[in-house]
PDB file of N, CA and C in Angstrom:
ATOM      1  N   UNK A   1       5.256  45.907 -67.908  1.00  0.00           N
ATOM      2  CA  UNK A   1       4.604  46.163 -66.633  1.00  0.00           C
ATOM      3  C   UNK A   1       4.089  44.844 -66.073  1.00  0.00           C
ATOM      4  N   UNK A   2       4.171  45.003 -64.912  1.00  0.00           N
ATOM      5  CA  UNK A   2       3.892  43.211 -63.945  1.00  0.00           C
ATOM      6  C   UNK A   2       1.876  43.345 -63.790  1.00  0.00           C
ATOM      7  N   UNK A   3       1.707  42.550 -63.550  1.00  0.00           N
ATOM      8  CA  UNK A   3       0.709  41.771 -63.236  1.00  0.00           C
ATOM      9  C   UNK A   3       0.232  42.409 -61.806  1.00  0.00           C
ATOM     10  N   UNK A   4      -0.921  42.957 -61.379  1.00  0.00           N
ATOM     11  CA  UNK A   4      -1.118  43.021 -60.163  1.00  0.00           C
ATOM     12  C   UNK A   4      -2.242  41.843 -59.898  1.00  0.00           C
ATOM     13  N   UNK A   5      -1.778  41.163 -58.825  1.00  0.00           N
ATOM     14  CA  UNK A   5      -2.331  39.877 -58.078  1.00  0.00           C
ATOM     15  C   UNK A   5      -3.617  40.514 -57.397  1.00  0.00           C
ATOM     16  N   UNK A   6      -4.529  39.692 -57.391  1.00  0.00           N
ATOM     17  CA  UNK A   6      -6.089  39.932 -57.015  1.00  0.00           C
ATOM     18  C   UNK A   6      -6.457  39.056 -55.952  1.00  0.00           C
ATOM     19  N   UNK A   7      -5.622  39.267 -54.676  1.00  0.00           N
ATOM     20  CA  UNK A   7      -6.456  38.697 -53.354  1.00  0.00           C
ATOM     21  C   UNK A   7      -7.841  38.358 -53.510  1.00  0.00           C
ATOM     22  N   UNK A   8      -8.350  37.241 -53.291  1.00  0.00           N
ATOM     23  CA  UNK A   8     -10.096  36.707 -53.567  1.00  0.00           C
ATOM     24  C   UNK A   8     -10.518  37.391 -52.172  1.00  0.00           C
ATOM     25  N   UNK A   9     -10.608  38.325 -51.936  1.00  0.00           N
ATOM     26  CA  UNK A   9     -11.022  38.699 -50.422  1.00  0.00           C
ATOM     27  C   UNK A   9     -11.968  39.494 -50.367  1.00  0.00           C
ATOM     28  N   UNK A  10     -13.005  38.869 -49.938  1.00  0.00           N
ATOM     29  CA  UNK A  10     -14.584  38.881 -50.159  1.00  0.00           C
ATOM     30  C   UNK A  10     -15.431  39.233 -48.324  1.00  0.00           C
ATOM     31  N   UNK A  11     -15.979  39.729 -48.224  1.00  0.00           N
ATOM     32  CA  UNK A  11     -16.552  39.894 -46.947  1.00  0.00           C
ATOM     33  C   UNK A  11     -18.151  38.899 -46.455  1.00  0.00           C
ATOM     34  N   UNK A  12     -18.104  38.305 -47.984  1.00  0.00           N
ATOM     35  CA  UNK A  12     -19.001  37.440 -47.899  1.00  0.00           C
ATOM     36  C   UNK A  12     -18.317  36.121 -47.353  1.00  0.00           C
ATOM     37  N   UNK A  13     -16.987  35.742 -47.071  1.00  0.00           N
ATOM     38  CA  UNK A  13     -16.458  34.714 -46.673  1.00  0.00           C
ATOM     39  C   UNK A  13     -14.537  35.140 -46.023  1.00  0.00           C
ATOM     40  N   UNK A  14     -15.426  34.859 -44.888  1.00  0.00           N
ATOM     41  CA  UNK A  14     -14.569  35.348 -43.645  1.00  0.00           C
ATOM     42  C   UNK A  14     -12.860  35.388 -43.791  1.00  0.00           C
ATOM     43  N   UNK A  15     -12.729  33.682 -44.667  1.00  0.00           N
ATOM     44  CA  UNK A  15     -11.778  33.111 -44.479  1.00  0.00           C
ATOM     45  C   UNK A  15     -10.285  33.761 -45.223  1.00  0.00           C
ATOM     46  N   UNK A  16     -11.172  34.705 -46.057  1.00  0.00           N
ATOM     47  CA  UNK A  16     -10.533  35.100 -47.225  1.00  0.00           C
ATOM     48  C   UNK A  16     -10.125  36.579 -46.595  1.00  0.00           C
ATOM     49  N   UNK A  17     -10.330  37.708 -45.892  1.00  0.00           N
ATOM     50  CA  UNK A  17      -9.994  38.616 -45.560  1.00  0.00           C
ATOM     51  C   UNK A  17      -8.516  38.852 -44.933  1.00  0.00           C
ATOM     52  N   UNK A  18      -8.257  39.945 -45.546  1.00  0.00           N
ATOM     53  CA  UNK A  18      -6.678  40.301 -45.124  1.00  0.00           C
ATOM     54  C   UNK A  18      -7.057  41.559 -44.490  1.00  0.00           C
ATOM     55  N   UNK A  19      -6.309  41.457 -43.339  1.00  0.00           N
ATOM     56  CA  UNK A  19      -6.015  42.601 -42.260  1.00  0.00           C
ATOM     57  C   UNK A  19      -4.933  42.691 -42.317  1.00  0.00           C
ATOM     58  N   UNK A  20      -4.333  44.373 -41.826  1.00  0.00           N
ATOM     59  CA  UNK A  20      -3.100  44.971 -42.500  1.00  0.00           C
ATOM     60  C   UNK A  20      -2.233  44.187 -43.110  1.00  0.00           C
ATOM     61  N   UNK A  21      -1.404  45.041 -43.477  1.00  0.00           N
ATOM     62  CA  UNK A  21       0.019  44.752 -43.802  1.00  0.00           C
ATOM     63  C   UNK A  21       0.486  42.793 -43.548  1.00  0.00           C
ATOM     64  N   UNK A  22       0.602  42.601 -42.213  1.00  0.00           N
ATOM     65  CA  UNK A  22       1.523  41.205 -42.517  1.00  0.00           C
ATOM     66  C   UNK A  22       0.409  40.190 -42.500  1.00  0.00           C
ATOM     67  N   UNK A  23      -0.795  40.551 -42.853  1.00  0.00           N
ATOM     68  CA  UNK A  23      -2.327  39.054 -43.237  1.00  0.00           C
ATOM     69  C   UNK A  23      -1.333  38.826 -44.493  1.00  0.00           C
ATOM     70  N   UNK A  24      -0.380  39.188 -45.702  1.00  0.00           N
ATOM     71  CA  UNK A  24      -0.234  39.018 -46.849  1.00  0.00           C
ATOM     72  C   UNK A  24       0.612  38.176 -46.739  1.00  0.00           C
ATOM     73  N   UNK A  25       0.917  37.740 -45.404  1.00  0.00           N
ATOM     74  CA  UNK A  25       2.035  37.027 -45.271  1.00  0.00           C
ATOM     75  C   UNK A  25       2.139  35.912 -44.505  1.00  0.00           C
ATOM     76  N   UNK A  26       2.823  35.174 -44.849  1.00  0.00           N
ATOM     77  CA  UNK A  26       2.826  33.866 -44.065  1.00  0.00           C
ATOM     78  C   UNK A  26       2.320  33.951 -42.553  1.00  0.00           C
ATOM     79  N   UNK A  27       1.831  33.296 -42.061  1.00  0.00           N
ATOM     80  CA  UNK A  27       1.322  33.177 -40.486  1.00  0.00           C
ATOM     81  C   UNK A  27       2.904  33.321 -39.748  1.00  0.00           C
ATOM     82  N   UNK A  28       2.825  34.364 -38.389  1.00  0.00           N
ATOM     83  CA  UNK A  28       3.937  34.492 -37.777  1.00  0.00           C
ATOM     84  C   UNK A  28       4.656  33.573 -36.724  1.00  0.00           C
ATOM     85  N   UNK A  29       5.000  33.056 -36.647  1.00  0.00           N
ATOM     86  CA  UNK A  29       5.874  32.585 -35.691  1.00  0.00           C
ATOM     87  C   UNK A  29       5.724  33.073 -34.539  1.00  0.00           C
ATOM     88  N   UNK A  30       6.204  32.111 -33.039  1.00  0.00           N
ATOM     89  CA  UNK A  30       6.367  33.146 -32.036  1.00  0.00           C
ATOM     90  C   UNK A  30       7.766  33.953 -31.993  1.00  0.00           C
ATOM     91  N   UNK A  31       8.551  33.362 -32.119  1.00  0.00           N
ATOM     92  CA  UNK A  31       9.917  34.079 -32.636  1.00  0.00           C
ATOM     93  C   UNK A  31       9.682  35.808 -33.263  1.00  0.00           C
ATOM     94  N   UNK A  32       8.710  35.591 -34.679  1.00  0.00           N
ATOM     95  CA  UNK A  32       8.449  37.054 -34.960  1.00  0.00           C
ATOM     96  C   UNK A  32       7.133  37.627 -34.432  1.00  0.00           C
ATOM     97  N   UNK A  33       6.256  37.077 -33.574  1.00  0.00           N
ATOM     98  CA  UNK A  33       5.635  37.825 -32.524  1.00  0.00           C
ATOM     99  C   UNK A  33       6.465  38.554 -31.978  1.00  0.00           C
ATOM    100  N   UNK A  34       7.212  38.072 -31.176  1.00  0.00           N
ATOM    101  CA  UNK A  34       8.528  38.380 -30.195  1.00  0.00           C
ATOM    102  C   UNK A  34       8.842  39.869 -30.438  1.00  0.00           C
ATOM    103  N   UNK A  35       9.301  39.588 -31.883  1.00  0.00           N
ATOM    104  CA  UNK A  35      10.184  40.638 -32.302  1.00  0.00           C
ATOM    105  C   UNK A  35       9.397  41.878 -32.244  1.00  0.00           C
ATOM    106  N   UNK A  36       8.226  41.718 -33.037  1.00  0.00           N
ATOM    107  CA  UNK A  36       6.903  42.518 -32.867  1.00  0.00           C
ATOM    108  C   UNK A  36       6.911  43.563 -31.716  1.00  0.00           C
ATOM    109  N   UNK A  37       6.991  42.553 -30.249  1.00  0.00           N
ATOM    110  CA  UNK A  37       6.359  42.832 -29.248  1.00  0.00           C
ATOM    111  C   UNK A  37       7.627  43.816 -28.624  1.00  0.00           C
ATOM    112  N   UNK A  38       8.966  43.361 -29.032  1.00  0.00           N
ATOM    113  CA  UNK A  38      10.092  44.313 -28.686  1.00  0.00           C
ATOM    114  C   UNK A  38      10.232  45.625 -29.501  1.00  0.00           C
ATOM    115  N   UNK A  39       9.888  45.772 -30.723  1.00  0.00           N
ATOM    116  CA  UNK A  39       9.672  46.700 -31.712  1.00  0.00           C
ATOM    117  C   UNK A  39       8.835  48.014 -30.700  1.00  0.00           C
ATOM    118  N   UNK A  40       7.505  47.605 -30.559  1.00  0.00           N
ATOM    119  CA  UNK A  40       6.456  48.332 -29.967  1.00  0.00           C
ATOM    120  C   UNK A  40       7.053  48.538 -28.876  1.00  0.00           C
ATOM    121  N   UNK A  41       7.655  48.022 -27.803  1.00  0.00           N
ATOM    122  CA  UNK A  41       8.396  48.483 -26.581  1.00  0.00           C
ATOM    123  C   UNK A  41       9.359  49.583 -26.707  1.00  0.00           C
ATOM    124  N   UNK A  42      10.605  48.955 -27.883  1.00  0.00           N
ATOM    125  CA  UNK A  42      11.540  50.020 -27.737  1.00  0.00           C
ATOM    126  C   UNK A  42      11.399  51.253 -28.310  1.00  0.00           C
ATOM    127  N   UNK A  43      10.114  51.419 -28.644  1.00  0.00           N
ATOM    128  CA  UNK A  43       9.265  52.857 -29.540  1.00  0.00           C
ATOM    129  C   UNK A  43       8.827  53.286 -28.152  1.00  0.00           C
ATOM    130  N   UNK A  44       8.987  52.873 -27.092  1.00  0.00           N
ATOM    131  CA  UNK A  44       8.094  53.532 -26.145  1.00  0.00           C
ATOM    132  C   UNK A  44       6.662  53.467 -26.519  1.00  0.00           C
ATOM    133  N   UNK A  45       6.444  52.593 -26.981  1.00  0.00           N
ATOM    134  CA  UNK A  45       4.522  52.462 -27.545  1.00  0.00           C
ATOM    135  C   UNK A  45       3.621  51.600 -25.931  1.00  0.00           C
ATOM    136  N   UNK A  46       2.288  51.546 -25.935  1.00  0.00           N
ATOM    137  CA  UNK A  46       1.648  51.175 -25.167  1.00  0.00           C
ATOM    138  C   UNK A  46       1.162  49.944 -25.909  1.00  0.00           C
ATOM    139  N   UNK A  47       1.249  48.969 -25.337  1.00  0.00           N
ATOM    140  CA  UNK A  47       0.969  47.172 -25.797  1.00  0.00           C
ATOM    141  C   UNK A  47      -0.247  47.535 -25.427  1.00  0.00           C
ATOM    142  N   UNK A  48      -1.037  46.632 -26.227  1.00  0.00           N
ATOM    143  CA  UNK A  48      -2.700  46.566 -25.950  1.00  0.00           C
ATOM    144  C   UNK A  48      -3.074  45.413 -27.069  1.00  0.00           C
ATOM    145  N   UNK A  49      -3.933  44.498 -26.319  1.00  0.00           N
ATOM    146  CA  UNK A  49      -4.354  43.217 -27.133  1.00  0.00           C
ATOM    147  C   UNK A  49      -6.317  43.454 -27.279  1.00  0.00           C
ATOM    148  N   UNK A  50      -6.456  43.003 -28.571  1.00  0.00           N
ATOM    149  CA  UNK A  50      -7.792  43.394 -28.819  1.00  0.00           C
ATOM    150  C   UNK A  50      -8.254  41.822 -29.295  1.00  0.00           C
ATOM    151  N   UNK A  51      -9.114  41.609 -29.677  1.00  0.00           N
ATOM    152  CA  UNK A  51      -9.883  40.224 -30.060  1.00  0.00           C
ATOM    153  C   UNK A  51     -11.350  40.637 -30.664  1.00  0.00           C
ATOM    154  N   UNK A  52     -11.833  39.726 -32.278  1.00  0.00           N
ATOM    155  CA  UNK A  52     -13.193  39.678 -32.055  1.00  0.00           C
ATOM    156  C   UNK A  52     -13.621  37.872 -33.006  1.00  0.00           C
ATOM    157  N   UNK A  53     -14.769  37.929 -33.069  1.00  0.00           N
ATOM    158  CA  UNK A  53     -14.904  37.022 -34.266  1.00  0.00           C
ATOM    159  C   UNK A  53     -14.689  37.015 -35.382  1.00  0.00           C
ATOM    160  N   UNK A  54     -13.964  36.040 -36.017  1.00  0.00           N
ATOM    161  CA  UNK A  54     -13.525  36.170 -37.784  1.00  0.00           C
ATOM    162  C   UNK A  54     -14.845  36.888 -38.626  1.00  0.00           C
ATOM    163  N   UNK A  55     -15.938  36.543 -38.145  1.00  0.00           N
ATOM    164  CA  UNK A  55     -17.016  37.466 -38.987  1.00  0.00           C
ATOM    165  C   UNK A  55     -17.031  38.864 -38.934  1.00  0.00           C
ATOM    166  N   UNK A  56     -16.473  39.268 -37.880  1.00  0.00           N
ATOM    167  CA  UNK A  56     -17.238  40.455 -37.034  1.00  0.00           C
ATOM    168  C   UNK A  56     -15.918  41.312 -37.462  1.00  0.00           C
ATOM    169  N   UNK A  57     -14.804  40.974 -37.728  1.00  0.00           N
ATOM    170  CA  UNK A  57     -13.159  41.697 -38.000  1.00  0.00           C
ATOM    171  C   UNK A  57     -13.486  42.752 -39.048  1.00  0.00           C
ATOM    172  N   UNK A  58     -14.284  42.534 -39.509  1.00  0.00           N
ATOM    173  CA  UNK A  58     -14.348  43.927 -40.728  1.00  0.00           C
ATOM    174  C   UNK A  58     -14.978  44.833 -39.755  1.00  0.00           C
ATOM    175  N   UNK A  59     -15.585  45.114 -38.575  1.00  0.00           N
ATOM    176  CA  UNK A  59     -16.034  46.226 -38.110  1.00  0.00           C
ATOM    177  C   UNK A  59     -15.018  46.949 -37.394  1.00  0.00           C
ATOM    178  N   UNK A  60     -15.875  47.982 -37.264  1.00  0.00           N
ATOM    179  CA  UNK A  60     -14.218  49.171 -36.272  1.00  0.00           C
ATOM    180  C   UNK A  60     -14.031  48.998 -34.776  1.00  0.00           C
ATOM    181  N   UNK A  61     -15.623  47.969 -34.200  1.00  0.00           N
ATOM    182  CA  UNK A  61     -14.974  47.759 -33.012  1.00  0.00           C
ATOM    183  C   UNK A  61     -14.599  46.136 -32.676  1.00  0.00           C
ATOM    184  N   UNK A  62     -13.565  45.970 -32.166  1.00  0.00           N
ATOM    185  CA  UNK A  62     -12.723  44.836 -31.776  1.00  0.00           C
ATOM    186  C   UNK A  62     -13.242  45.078 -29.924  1.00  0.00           C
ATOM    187  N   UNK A  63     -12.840  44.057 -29.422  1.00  0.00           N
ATOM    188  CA  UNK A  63     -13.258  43.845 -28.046  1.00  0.00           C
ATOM    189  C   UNK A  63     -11.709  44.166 -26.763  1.00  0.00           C
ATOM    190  N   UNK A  64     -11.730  44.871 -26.552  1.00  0.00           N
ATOM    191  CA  UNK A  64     -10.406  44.844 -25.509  1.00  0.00           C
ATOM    192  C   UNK A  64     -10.090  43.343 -24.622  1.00  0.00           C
ATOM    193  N   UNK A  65      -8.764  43.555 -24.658  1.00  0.00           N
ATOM    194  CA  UNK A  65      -8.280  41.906 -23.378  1.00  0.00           C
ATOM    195  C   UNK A  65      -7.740  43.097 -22.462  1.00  0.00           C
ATOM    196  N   UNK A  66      -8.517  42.925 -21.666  1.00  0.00           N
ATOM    197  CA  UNK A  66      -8.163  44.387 -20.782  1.00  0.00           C
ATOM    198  C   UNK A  66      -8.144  45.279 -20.187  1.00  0.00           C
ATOM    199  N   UNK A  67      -7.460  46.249 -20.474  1.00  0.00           N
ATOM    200  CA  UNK A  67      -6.762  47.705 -20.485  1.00  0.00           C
ATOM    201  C   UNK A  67      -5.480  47.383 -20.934  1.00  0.00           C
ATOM    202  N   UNK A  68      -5.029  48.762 -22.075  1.00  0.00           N
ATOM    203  CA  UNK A  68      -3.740  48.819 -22.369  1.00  0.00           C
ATOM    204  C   UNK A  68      -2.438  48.787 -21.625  1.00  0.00           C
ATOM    205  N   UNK A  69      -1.808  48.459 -21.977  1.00  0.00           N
ATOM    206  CA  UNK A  69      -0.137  48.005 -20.589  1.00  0.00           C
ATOM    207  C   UNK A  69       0.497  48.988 -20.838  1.00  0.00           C
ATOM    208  N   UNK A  70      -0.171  50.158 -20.113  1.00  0.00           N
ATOM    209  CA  UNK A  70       0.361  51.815 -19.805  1.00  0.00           C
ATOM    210  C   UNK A  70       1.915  51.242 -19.385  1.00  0.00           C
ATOM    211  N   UNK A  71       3.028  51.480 -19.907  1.00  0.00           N
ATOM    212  CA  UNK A  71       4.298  51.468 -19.682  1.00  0.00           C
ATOM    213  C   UNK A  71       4.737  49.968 -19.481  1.00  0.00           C
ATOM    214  N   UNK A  72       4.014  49.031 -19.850  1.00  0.00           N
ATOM    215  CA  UNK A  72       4.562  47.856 -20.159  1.00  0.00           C
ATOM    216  C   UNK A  72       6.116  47.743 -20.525  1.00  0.00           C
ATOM    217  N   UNK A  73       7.089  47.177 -20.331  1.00  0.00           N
ATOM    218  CA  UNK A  73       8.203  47.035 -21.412  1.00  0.00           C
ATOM    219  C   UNK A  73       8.450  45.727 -20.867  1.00  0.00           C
ATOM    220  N   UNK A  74       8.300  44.579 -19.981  1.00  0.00           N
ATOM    221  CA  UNK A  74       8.521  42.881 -20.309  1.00  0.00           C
ATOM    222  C   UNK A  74       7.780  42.661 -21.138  1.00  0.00           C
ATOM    223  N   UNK A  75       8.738  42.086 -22.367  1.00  0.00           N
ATOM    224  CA  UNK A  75       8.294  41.594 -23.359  1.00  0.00           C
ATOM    225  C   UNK A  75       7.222  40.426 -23.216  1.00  0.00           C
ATOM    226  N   UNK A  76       8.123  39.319 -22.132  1.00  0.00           N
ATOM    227  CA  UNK A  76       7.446  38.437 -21.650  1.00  0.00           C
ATOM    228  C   UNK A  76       6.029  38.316 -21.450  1.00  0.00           C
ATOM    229  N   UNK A  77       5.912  39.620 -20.303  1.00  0.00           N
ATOM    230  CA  UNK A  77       4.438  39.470 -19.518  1.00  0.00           C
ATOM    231  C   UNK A  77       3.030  39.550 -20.980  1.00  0.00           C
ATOM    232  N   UNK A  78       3.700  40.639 -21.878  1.00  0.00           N
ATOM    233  CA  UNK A  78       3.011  41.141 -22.703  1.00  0.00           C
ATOM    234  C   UNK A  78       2.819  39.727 -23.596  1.00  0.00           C
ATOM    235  N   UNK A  79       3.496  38.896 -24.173  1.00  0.00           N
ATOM    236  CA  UNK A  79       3.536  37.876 -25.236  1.00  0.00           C
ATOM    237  C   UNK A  79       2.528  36.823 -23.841  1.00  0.00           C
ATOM    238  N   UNK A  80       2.806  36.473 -22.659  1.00  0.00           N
ATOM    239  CA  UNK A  80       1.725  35.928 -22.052  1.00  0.00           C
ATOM    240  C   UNK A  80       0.507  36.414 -21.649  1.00  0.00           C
ATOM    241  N   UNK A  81       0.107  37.496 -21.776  1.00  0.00           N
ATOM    242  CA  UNK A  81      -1.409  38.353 -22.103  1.00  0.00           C
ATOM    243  C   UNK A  81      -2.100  38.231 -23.589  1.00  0.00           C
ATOM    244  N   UNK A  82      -1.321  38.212 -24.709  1.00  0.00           N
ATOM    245  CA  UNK A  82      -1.949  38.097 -25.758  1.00  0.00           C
ATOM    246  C   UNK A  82      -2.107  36.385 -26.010  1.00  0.00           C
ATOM    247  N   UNK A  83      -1.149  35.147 -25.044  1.00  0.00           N
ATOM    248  CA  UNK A  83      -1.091  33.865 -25.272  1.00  0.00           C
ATOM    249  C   UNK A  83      -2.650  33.830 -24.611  1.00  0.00           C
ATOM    250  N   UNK A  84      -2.913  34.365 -23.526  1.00  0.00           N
ATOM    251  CA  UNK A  84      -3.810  34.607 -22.803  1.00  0.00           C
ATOM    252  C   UNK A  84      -5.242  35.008 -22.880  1.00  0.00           C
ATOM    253  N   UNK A  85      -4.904  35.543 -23.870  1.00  0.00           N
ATOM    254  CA  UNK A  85      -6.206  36.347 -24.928  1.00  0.00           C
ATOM    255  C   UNK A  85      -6.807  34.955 -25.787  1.00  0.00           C
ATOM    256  N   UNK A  86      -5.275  34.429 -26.502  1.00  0.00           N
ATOM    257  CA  UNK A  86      -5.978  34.014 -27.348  1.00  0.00           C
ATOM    258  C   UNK A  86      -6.564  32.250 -27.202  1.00  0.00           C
ATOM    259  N   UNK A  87      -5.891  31.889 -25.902  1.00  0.00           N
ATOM    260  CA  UNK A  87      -6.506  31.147 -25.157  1.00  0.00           C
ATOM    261  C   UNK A  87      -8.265  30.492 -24.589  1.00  0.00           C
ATOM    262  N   UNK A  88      -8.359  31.509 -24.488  1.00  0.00           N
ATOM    263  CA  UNK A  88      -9.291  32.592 -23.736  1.00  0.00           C
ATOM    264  C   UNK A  88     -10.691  32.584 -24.544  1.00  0.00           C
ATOM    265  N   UNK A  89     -10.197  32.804 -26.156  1.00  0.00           N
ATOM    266  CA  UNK A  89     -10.824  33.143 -27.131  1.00  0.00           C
ATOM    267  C   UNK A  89     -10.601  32.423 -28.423  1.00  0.00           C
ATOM    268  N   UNK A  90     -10.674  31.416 -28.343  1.00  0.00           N
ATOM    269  CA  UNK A  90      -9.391  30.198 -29.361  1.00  0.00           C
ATOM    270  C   UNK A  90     -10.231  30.106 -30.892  1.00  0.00           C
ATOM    271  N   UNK A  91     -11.803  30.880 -31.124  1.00  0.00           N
ATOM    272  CA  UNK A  91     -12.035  31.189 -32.137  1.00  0.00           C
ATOM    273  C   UNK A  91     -11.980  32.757 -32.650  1.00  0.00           C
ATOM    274  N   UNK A  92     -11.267  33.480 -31.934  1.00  0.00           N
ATOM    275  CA  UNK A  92     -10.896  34.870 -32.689  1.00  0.00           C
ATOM    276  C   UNK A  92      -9.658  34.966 -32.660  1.00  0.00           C
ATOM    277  N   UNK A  93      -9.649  36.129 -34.103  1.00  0.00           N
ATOM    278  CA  UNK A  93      -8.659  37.107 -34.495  1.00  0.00           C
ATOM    279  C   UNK A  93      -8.342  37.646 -32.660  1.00  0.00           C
ATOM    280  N   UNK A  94      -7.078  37.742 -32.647  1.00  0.00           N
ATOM    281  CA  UNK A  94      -6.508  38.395 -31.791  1.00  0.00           C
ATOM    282  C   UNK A  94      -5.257  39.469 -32.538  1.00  0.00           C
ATOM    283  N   UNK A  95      -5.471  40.440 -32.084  1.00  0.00           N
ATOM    284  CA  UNK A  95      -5.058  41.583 -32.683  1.00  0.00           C
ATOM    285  C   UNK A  95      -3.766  42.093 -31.419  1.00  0.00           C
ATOM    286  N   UNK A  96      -2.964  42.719 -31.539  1.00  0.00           N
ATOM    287  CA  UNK A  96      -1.762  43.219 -31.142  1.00  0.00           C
ATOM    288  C   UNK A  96      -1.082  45.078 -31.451  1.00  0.00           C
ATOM    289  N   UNK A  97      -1.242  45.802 -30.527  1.00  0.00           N
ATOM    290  CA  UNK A  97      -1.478  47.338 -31.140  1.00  0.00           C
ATOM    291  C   UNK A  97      -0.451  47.600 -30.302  1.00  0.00           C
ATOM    292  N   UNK A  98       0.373  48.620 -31.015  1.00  0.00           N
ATOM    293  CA  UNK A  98       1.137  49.653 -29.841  1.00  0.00           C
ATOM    294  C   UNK A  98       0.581  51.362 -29.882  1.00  0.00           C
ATOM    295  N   UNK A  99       0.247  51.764 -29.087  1.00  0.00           N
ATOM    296  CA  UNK A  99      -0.224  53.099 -28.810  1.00  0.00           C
ATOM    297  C   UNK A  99       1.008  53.815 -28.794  1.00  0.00           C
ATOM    298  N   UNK A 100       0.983  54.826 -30.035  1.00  0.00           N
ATOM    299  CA  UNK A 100       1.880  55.755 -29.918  1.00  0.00           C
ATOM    300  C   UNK A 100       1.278  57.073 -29.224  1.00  0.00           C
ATOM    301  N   UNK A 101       1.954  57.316 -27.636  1.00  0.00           N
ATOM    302  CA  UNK A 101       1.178  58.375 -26.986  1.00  0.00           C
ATOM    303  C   UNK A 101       1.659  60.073 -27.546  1.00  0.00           C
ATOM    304  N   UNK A 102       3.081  60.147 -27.994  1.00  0.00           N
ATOM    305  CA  UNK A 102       3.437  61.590 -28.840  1.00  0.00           C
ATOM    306  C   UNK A 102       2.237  61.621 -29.581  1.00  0.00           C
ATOM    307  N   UNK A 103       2.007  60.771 -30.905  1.00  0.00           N
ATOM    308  CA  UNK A 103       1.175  60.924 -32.128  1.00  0.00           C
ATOM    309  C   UNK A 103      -0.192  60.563 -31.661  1.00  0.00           C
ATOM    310  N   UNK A 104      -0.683  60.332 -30.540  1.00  0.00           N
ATOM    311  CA  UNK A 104      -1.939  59.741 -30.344  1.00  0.00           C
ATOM    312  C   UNK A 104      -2.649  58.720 -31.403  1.00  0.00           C
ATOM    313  N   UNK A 105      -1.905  57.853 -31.825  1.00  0.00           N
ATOM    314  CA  UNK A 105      -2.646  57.241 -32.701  1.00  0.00           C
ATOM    315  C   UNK A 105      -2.166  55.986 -32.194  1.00  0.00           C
ATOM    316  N   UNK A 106      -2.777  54.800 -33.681  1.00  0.00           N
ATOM    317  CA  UNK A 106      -1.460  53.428 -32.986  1.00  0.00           C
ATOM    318  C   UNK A 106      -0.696  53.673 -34.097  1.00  0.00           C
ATOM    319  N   UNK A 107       1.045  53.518 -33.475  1.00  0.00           N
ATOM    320  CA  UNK A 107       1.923  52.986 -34.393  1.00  0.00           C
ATOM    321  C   UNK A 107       1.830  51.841 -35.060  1.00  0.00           C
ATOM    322  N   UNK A 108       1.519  51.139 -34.304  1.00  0.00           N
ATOM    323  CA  UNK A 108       1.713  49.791 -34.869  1.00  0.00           C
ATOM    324  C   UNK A 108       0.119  49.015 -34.511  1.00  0.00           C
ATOM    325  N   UNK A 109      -0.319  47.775 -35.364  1.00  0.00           N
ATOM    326  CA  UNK A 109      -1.347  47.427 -35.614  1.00  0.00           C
ATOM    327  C   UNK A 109      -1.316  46.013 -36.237  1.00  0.00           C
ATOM    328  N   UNK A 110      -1.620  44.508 -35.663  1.00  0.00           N
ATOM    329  CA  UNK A 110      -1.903  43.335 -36.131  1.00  0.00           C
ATOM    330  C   UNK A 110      -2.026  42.129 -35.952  1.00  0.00           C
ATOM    331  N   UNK A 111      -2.732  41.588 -36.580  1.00  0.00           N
ATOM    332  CA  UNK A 111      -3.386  39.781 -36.007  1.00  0.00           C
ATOM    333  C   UNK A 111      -2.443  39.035 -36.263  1.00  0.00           C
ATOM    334  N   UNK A 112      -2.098  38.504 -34.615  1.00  0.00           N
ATOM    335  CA  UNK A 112      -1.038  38.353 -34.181  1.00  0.00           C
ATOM    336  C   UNK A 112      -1.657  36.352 -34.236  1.00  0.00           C
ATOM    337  N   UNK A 113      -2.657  36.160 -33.971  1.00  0.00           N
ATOM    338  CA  UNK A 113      -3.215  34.734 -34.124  1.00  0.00           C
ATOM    339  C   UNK A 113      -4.353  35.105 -35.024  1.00  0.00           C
ATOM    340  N   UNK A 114      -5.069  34.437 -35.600  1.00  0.00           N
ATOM    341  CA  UNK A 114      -6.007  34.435 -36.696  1.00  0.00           C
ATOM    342  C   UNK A 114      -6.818  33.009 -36.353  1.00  0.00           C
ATOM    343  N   UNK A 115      -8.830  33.406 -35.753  1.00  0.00           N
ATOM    344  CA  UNK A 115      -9.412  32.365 -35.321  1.00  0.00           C
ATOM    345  C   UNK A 115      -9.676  31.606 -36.496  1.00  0.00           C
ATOM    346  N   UNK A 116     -10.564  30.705 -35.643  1.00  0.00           N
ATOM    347  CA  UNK A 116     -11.549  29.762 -36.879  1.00  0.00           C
ATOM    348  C   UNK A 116     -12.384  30.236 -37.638  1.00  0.00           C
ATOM    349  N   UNK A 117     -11.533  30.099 -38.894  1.00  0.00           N
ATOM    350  CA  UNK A 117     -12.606  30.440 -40.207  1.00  0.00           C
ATOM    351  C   UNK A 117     -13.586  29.430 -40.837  1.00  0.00           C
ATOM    352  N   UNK A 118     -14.907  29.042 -41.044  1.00  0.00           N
ATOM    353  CA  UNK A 118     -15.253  28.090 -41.671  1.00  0.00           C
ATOM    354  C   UNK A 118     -15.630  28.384 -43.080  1.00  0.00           C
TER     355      UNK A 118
END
């Protein structure tokens, strides 16, 4: 039996926290932003960009860049709203959601830039 690996991810130090699924993974590219952002489109999902402080990311509320892009599908406009966000906000987590409106939930969910941790 393998070894399960023990992320040091502590809430006492910001730097160390993993948010969903792809925090485990190398920092994304814009290339696989991209892809991201076409994924959530061709689901028919609702794009919506959220942001908060690296301290503050463990809570349930994140800050809207916004209103959600009710029927968004340029990939473009959407990848320059979250460039926009994180511009904007160049020490936060900026987060990236698609609203699945069938399931009312989000399909999809993640920090798409990652702020300054000290």
């Amino acid at each position: 039996m393998s070894q399960v690996q023990d992320y040091k991810s502590r809430l006492s130090d910001p730097a160390s926290r993993k948010f969903e699924t792809f925090s485990y993974l190398p920092a994304m590219s814009d290339a696989d932003i991209r892809k991201q952002v076409e994924y959530i489109v061709s689901k028919g999902w609702n794009p919506a960009i959220e942001h908060t402080e690296p301290e503050h990311a463990m809570a349930n509320y994140w800050y809207m860049w916004k209103l959600p892009m009710f029927g968004e599908t340029d990939v473009d406009r959407i990848l320059a709203e979250a460039k926009a966000c994180h511009e904007a906000n160049p020490g936060n987590h900026v987060r990236l959601i698609g609203y699945d409106n069938f399931k009312q939930s989000q399909g999809a969910s993640m920090v798409i830039y990652r702020g300054n941790t000290k």
